[in-house]
C-alpha atoms as a PDB file:
ATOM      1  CA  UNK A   1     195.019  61.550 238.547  1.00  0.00           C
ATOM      2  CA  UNK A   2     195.218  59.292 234.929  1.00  0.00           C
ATOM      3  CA  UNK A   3     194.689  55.969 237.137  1.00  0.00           C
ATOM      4  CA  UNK A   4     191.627  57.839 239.525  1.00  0.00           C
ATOM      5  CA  UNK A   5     190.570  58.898 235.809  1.00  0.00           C
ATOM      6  CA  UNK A   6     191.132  55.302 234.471  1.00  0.00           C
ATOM      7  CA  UNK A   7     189.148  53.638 237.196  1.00  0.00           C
ATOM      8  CA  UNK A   8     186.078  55.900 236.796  1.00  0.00           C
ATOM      9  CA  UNK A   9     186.210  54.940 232.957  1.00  0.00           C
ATOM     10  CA  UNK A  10     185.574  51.798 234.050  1.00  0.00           C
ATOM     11  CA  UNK A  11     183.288  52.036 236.224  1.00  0.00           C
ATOM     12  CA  UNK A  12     181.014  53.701 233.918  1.00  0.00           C
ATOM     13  CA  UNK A  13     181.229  51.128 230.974  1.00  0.00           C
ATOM     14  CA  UNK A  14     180.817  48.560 233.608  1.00  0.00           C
ATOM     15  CA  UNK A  15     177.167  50.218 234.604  1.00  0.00           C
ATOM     16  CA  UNK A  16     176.308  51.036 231.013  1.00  0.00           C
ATOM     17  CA  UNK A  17     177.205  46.800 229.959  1.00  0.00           C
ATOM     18  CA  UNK A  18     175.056  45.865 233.171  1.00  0.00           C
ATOM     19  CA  UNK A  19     172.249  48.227 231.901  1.00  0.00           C
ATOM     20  CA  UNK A  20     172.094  46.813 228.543  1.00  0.00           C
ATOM     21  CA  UNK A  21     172.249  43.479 229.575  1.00  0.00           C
ATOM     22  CA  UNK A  22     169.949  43.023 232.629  1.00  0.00           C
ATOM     23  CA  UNK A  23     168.005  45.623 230.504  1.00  0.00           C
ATOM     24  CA  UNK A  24     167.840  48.074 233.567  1.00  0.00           C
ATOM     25  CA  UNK A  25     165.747  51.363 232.909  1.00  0.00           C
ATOM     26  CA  UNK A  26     167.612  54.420 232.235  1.00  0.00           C
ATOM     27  CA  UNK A  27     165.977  56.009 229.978  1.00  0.00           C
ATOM     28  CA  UNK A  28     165.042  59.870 230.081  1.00  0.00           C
ATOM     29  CA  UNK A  29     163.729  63.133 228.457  1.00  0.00           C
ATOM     30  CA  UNK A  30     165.770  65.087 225.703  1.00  0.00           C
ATOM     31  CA  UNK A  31     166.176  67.543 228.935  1.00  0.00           C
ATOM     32  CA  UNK A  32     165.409  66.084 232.221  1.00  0.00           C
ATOM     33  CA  UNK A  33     164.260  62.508 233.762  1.00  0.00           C
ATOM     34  CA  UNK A  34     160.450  61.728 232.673  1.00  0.00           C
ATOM     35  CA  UNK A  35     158.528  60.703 236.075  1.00  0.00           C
ATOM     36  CA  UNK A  36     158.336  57.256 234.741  1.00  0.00           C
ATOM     37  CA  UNK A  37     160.377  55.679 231.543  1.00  0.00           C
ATOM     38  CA  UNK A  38     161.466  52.364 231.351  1.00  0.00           C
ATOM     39  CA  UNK A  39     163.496  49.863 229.123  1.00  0.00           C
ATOM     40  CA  UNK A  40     162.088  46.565 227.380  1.00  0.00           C
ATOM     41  CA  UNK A  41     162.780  44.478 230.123  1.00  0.00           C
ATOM     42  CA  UNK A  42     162.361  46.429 233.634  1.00  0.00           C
ATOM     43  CA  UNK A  43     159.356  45.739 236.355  1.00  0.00           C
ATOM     44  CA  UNK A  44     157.767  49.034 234.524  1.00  0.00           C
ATOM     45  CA  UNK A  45     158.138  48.468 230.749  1.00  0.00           C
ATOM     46  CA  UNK A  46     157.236  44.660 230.934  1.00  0.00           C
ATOM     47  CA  UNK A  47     153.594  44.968 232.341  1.00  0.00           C
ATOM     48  CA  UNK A  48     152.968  47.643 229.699  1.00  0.00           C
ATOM     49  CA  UNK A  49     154.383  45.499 227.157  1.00  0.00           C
ATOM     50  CA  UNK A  50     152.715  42.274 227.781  1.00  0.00           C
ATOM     51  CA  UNK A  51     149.278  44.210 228.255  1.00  0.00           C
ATOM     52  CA  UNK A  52     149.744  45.646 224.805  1.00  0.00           C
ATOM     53  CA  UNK A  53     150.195  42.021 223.557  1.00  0.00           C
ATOM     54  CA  UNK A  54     147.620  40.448 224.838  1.00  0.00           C
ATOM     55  CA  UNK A  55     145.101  43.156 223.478  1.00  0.00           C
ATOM     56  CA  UNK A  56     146.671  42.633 220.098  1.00  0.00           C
ATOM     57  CA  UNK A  57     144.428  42.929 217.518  1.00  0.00           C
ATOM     58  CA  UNK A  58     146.527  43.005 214.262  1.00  0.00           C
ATOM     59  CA  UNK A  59     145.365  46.591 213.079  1.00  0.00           C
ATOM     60  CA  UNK A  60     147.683  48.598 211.182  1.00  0.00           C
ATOM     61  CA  UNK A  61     147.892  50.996 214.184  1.00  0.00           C
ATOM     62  CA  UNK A  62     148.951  48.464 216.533  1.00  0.00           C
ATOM     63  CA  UNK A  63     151.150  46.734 214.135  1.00  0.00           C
ATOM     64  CA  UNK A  64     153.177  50.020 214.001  1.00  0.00           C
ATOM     65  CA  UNK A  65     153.394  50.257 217.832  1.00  0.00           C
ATOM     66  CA  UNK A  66     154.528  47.052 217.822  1.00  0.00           C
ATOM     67  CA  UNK A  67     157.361  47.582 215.201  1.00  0.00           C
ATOM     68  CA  UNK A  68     158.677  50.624 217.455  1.00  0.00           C
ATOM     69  CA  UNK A  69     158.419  48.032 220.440  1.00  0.00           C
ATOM     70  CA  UNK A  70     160.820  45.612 218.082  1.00  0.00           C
ATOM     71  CA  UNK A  71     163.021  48.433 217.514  1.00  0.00           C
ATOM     72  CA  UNK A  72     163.398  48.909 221.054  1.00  0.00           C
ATOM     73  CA  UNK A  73     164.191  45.059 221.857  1.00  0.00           C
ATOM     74  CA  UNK A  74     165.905  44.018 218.533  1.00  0.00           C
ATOM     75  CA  UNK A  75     167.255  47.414 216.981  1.00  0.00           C
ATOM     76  CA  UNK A  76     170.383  48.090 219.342  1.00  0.00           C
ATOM     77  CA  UNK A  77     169.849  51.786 218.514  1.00  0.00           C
ATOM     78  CA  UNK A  78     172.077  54.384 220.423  1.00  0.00           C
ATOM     79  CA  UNK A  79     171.243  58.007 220.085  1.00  0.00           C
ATOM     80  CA  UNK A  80     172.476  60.282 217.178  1.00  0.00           C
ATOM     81  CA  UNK A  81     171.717  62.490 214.662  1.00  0.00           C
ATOM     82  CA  UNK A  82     172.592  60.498 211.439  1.00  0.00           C
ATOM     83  CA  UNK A  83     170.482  57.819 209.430  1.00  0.00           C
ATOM     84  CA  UNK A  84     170.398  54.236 211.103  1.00  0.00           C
ATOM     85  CA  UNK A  85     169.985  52.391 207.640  1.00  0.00           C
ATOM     86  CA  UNK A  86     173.677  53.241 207.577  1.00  0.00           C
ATOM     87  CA  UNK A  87     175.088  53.683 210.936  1.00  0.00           C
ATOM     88  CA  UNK A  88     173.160  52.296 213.709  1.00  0.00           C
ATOM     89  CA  UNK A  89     172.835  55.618 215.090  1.00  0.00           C
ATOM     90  CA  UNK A  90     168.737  57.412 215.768  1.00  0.00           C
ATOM     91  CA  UNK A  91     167.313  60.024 216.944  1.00  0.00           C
ATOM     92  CA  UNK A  92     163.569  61.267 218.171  1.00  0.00           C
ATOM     93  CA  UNK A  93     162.284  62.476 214.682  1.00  0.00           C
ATOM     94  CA  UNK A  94     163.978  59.309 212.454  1.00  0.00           C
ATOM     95  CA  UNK A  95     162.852  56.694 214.836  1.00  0.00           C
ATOM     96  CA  UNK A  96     159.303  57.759 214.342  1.00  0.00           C
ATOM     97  CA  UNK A  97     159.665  58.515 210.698  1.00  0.00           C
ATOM     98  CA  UNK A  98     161.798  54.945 210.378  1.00  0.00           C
ATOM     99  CA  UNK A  99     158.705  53.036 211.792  1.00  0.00           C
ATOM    100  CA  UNK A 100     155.918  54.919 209.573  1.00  0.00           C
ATOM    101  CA  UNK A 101     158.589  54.061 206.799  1.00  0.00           C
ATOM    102  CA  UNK A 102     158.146  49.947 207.090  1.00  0.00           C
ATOM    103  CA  UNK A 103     154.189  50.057 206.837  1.00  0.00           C
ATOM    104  CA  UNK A 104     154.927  52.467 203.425  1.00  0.00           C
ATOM    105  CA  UNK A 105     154.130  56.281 205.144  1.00  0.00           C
ATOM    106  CA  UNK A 106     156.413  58.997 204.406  1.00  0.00           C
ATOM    107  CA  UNK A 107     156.578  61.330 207.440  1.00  0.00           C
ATOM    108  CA  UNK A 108     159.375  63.966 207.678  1.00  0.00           C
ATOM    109  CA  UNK A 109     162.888  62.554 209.410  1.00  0.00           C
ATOM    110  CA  UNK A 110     162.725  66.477 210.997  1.00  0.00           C
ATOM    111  CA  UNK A 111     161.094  67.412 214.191  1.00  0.00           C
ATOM    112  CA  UNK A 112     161.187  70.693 213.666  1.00  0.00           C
ATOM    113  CA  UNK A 113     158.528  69.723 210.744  1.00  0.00           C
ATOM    114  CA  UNK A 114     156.372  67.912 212.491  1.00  0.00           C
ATOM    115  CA  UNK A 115     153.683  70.519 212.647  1.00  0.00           C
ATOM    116  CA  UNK A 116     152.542  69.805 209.628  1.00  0.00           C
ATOM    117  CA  UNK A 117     152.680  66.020 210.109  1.00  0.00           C
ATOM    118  CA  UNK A 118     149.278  64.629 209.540  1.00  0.00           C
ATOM    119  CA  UNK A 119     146.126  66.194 211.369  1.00  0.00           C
ATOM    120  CA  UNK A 120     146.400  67.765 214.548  1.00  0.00           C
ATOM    121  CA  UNK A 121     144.099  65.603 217.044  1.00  0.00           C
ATOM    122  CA  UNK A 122     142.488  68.225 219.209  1.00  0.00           C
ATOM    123  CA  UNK A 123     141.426  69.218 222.883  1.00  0.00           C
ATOM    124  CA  UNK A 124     144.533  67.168 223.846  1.00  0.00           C
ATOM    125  CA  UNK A 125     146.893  69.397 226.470  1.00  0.00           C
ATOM    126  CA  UNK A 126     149.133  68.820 229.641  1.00  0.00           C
ATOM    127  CA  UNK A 127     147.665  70.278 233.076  1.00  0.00           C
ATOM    128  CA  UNK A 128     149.717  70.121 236.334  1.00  0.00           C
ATOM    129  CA  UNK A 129     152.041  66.787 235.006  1.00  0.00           C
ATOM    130  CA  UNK A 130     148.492  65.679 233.756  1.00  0.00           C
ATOM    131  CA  UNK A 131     147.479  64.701 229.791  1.00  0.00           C
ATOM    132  CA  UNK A 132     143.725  66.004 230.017  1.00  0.00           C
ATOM    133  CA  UNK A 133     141.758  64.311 226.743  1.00  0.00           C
ATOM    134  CA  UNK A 134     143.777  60.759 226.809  1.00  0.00           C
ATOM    135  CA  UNK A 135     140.607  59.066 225.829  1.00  0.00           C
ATOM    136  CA  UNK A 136     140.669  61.190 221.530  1.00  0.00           C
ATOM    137  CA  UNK A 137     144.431  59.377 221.090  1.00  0.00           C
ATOM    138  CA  UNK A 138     144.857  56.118 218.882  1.00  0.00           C
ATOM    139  CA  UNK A 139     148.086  53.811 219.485  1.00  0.00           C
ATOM    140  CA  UNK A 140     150.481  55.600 216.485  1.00  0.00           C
ATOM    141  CA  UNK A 141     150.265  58.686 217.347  1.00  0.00           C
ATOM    142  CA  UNK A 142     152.588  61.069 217.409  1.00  0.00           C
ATOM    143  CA  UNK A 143     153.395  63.161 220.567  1.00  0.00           C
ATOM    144  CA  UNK A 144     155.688  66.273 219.854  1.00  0.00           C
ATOM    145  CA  UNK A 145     156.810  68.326 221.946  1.00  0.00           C
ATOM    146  CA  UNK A 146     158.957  71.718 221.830  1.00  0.00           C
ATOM    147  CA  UNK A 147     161.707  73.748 223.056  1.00  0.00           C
ATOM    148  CA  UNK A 148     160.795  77.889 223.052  1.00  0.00           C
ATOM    149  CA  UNK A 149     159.335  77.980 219.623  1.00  0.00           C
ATOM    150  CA  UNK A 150     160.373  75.160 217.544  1.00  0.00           C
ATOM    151  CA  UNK A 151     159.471  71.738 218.188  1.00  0.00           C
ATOM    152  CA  UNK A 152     162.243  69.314 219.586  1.00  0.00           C
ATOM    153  CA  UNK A 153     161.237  66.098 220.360  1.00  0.00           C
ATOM    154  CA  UNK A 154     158.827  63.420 219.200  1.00  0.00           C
ATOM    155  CA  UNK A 155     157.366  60.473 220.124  1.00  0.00           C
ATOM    156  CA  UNK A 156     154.611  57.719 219.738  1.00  0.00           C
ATOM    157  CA  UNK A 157     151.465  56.807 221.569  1.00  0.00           C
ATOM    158  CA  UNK A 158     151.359  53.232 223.047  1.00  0.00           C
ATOM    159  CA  UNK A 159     147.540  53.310 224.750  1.00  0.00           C
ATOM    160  CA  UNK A 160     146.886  53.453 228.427  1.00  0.00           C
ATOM    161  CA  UNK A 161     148.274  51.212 230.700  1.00  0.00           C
ATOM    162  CA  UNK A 162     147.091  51.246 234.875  1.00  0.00           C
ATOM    163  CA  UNK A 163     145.210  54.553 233.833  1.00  0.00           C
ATOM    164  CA  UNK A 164     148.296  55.629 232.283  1.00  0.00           C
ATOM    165  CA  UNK A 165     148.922  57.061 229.055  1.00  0.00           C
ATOM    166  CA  UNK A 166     152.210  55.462 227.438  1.00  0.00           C
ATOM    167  CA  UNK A 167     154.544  56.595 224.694  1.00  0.00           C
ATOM    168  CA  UNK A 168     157.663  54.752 223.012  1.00  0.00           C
ATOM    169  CA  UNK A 169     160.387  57.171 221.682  1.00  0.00           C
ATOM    170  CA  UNK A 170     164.257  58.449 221.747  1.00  0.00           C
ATOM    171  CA  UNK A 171     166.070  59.689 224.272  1.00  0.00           C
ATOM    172  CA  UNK A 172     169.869  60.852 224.477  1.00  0.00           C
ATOM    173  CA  UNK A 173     173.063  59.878 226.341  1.00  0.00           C
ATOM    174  CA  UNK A 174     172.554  56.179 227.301  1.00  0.00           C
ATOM    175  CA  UNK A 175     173.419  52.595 225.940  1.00  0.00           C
ATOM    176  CA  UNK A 176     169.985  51.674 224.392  1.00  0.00           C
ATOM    177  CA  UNK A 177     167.704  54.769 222.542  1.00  0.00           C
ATOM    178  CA  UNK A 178     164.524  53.169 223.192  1.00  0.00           C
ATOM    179  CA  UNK A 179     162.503  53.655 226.037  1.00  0.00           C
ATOM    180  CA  UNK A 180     158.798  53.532 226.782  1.00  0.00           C
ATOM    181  CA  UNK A 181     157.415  56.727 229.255  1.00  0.00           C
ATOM    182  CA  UNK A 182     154.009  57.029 231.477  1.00  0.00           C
ATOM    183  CA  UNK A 183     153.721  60.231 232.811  1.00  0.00           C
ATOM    184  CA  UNK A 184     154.179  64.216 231.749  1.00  0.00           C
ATOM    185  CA  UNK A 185     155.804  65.422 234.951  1.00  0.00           C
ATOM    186  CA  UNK A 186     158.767  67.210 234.173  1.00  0.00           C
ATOM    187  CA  UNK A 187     160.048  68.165 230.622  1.00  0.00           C
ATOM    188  CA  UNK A 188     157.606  66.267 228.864  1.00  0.00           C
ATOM    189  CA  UNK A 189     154.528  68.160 230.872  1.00  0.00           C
ATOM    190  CA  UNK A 190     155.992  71.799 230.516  1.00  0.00           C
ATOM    191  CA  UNK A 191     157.413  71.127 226.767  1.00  0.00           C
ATOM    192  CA  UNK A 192     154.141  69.434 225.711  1.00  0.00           C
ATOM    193  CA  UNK A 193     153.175  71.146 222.526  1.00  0.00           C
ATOM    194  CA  UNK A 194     150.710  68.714 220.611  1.00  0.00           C
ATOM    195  CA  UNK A 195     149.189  65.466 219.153  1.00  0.00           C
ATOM    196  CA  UNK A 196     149.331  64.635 215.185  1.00  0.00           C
ATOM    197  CA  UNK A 197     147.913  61.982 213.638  1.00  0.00           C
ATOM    198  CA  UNK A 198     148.961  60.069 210.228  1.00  0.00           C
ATOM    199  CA  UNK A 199     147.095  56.898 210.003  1.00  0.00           C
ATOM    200  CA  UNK A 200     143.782  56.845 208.524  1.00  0.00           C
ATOM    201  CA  UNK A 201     140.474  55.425 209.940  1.00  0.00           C
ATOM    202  CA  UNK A 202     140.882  51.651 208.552  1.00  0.00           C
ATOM    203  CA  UNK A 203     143.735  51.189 209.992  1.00  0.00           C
ATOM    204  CA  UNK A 204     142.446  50.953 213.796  1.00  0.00           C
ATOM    205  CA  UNK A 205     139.868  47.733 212.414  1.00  0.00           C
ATOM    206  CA  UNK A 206     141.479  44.489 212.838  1.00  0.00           C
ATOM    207  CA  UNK A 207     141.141  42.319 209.680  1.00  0.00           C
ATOM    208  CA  UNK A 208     142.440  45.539 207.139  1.00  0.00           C
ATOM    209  CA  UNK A 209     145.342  45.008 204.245  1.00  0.00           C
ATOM    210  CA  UNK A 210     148.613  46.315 205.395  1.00  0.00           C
ATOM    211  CA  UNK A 211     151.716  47.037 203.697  1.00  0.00           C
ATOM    212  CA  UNK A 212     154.595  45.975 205.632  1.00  0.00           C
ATOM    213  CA  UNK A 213     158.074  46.234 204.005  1.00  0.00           C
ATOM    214  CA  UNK A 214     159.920  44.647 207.701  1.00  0.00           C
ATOM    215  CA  UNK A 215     162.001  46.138 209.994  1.00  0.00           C
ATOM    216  CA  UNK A 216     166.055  47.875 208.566  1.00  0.00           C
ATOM    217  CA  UNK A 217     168.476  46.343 209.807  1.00  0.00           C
ATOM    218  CA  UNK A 218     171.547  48.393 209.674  1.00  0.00           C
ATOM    219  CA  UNK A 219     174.690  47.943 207.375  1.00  0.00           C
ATOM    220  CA  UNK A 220     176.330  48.303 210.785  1.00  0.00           C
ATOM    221  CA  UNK A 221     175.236  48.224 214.293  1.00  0.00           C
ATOM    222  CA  UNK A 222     176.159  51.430 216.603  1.00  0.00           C
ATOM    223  CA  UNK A 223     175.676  48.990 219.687  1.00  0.00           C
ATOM    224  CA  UNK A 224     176.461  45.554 219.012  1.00  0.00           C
ATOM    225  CA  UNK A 225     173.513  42.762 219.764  1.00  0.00           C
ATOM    226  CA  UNK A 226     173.959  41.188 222.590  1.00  0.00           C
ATOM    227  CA  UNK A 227     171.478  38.155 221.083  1.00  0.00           C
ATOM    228  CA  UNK A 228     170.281  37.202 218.085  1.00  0.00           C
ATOM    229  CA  UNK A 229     167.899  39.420 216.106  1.00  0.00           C
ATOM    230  CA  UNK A 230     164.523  37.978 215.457  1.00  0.00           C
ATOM    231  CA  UNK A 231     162.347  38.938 213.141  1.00  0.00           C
ATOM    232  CA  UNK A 232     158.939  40.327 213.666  1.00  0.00           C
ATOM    233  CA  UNK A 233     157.446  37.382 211.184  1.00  0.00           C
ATOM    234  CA  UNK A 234     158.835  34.980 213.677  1.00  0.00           C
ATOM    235  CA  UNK A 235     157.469  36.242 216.927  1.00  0.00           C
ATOM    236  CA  UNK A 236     154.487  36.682 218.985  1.00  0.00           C
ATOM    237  CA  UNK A 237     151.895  39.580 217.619  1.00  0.00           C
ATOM    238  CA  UNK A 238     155.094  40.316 215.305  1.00  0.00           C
ATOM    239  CA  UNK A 239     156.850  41.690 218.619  1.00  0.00           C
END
């Protein structure tokens, strides 16, 4: 039984190396699999990424989606409920509040809080796996969603890709915490509580001042890089 258990132990940090470093998607919802969510670098999340890109315009709003996108490439973030300045360690609610954080906005580290986040953008809902009034969200927005009567999870709007909507957030129990999701089958349809809004109106016009302290890196990584960590100054649309 301790070698059958020994060789299964292996097997399963063998998959979990391979995933991080072939970057193979395996990333889900805080309670099931999404109907679509991808890593940095599989056949899903590269299109979406690249298309972001190359519609670049330098706002503030896309500049945050594209720090979250360096987080998920560069920031070797595993899943965990304690601060990632310190430990390496994130969760749904500090990832979103970490990347608000660099461009100097204070939004709560607490998902249960995020209620009150903001301004709630409105006539946006979930019908049959479907997000009816896509076309009111702005790339930086914040997706929440809840569990009974508390929200649980949150998470941040990309844009459309394909006729897609796309969000970038946490998820729990796998090697990398970032992953990027189209689609609200599943959890994220039936647990799809609302939309908030932080940034203001300047900050979807390219050309505006932004604050940008950079990206934390940690005192200690949770995951160790597998590469060099480049920062956003020193890459392509600062992603």
């Amino acid at each position: 039984m301790k070698n059958s258990t020994r060789v299964n132990n292996r097997v399963v940090a063998l998959v979990l190396a391979l995933s991080l470093v072939f970057g193979i998607g395996m990333v889900a919802s805080p309670a099931v699999a999404a109907s679509s969510s991808t890593s940095l670098n599989s056949s899903v999340g590269k299109p979406v990424i690249a298309s972001f890109r190359t519609d670049f315009d330098g706002s503030l709003a896309q500049s945050v989606v594209g720090r979250a996108i360096w987080y998920m490439e560069y920031g070797y973030m595993v899943y965990g409920h304690s601060k990632y300045p310190t430990t390496g360690y994130i969760d749904c609610s500090n990832f979103v509040s970490l990347v608000y954080k660099d461009f100097g906005y204070s939004v709560t580290s607490a998902a249960r809080n995020y209620d009150s986040v903001g301004v709630r953008v409105s006539g946006v809902y979930v019908s049959n796996g479907v997000l009816k009034g896509a076309d009111k969200l702005k790339p930086g927005d914040i997706l929440t969603f809840e569990r009974t009567d508390y929200i649980s999870h949150v998470a941040m709007y990309i844009g459309s890709f394909d006729g897609k909507p796309c969000f970038i957030g946490t998820t729990k129990g796998y090697p990398t915490a970032i992953g990027i999701v189209s689609g609200f089958h599943n959890w994220y349809g039936t647990q799809f509580h609302s939309v908030r809004r932080v940034l203001p109106t300047s900050a979807y016009k390219a050309g505006g001042k932004i604050t940008d302290k950079g990206p934390v890196i940690p005192a200690r990584y949770a995951m160790k890089p597998t590469k060099s960590i480049v920062m956003p100054k020193d890459l392509t649309a600062g992603f």
